[in-house]
C-alpha atoms as a PDB file:
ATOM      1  CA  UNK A   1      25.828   3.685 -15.385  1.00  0.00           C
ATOM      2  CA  UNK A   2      26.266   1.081 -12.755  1.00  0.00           C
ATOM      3  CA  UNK A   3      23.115  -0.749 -13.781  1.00  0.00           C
ATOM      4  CA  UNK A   4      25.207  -0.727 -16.763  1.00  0.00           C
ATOM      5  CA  UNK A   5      28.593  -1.840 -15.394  1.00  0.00           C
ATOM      6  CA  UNK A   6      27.180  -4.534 -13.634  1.00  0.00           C
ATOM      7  CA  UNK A   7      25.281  -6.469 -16.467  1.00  0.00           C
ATOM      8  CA  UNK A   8      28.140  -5.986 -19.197  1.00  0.00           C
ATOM      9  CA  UNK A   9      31.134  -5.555 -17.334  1.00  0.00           C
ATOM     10  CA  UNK A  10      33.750  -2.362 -16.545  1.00  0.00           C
ATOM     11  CA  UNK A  11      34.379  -0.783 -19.571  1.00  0.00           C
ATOM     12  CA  UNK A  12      38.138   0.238 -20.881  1.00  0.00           C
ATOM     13  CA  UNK A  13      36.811   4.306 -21.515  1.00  0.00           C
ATOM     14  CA  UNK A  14      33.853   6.122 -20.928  1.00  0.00           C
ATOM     15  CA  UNK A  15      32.895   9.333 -23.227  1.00  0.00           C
ATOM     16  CA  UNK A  16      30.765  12.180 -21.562  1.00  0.00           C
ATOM     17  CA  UNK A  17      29.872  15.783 -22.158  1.00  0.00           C
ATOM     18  CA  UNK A  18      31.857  18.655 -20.390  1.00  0.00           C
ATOM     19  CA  UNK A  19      28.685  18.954 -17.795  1.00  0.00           C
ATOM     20  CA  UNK A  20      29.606  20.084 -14.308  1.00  0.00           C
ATOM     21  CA  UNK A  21      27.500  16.584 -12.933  1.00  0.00           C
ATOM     22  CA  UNK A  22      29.931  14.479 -15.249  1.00  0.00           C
ATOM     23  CA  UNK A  23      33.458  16.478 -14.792  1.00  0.00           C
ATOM     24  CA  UNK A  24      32.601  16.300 -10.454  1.00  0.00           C
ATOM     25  CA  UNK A  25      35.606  15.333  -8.516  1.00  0.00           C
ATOM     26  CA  UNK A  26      33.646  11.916  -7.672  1.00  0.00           C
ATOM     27  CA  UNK A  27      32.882  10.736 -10.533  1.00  0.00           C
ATOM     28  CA  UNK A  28      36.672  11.378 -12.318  1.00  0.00           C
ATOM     29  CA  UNK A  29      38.116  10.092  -9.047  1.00  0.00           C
ATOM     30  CA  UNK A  30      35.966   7.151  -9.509  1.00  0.00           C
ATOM     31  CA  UNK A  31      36.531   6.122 -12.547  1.00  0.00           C
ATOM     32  CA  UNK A  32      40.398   6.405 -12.102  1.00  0.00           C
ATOM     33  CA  UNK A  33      39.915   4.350  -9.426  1.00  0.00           C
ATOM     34  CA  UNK A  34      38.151   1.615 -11.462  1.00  0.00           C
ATOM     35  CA  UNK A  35      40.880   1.802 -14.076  1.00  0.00           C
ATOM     36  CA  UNK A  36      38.844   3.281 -16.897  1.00  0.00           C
ATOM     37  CA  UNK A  37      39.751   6.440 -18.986  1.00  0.00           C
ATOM     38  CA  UNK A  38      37.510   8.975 -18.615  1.00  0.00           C
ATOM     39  CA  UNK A  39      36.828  11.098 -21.567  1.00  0.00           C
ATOM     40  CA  UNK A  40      35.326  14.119 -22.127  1.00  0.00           C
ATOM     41  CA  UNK A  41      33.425  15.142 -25.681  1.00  0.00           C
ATOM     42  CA  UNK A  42      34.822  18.837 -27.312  1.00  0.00           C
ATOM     43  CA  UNK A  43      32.562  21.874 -26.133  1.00  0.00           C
ATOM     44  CA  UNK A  44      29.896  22.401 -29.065  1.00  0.00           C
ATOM     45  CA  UNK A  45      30.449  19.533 -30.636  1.00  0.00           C
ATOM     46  CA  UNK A  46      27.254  17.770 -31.584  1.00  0.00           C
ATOM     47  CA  UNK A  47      28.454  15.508 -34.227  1.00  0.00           C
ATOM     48  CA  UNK A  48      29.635  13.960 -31.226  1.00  0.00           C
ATOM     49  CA  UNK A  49      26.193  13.154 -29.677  1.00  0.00           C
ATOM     50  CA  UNK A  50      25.830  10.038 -32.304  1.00  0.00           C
ATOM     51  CA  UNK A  51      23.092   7.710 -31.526  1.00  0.00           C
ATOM     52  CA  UNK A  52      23.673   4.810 -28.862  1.00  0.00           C
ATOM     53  CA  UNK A  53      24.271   1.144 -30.424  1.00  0.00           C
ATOM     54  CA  UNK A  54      21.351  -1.032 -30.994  1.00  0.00           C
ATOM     55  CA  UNK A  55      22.509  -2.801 -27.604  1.00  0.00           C
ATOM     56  CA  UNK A  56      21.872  -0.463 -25.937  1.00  0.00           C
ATOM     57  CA  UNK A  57      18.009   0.149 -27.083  1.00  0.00           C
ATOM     58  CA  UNK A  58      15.436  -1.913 -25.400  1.00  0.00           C
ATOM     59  CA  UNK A  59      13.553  -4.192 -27.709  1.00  0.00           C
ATOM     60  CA  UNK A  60      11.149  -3.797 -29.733  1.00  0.00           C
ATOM     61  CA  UNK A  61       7.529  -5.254 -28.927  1.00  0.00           C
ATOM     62  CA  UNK A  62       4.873  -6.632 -31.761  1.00  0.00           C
ATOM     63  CA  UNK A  63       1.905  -7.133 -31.254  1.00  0.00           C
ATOM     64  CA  UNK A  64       0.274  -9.519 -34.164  1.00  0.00           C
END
């Protein structure tokens, strides 16, 4: 995520599953402090789990 942060700049929100890794004290407290809203997806929700943007996707190599 800081890879991230660092090549596009800090987002406004950022959307992640109810895990125990992503709901940790640090990483809410971090967040806050960065000024972005930290949100949280509904428990067994997969419609929720949409694929990523394109922008996110490396590209695509041909070979001719």
């Amino acid at each position: 995520m800081s890879q991230a942060m660092q090549k596009r700049g800090l987002p406004r929100a950022a959307m992640s599953d109810n895990g125990a890794a992503m709901t940790a004290t640090e990483i809410t407290e971090g967040l806050a402090r960065l000024s972005i809203l930290h949100q949280t997806t509904l428990p067994y929700s997969p419609y929720q789990n949409v694929a990523p943007p394109n922008m996110w996707r490396p590209a695509p190599t041909h070979r001719c």
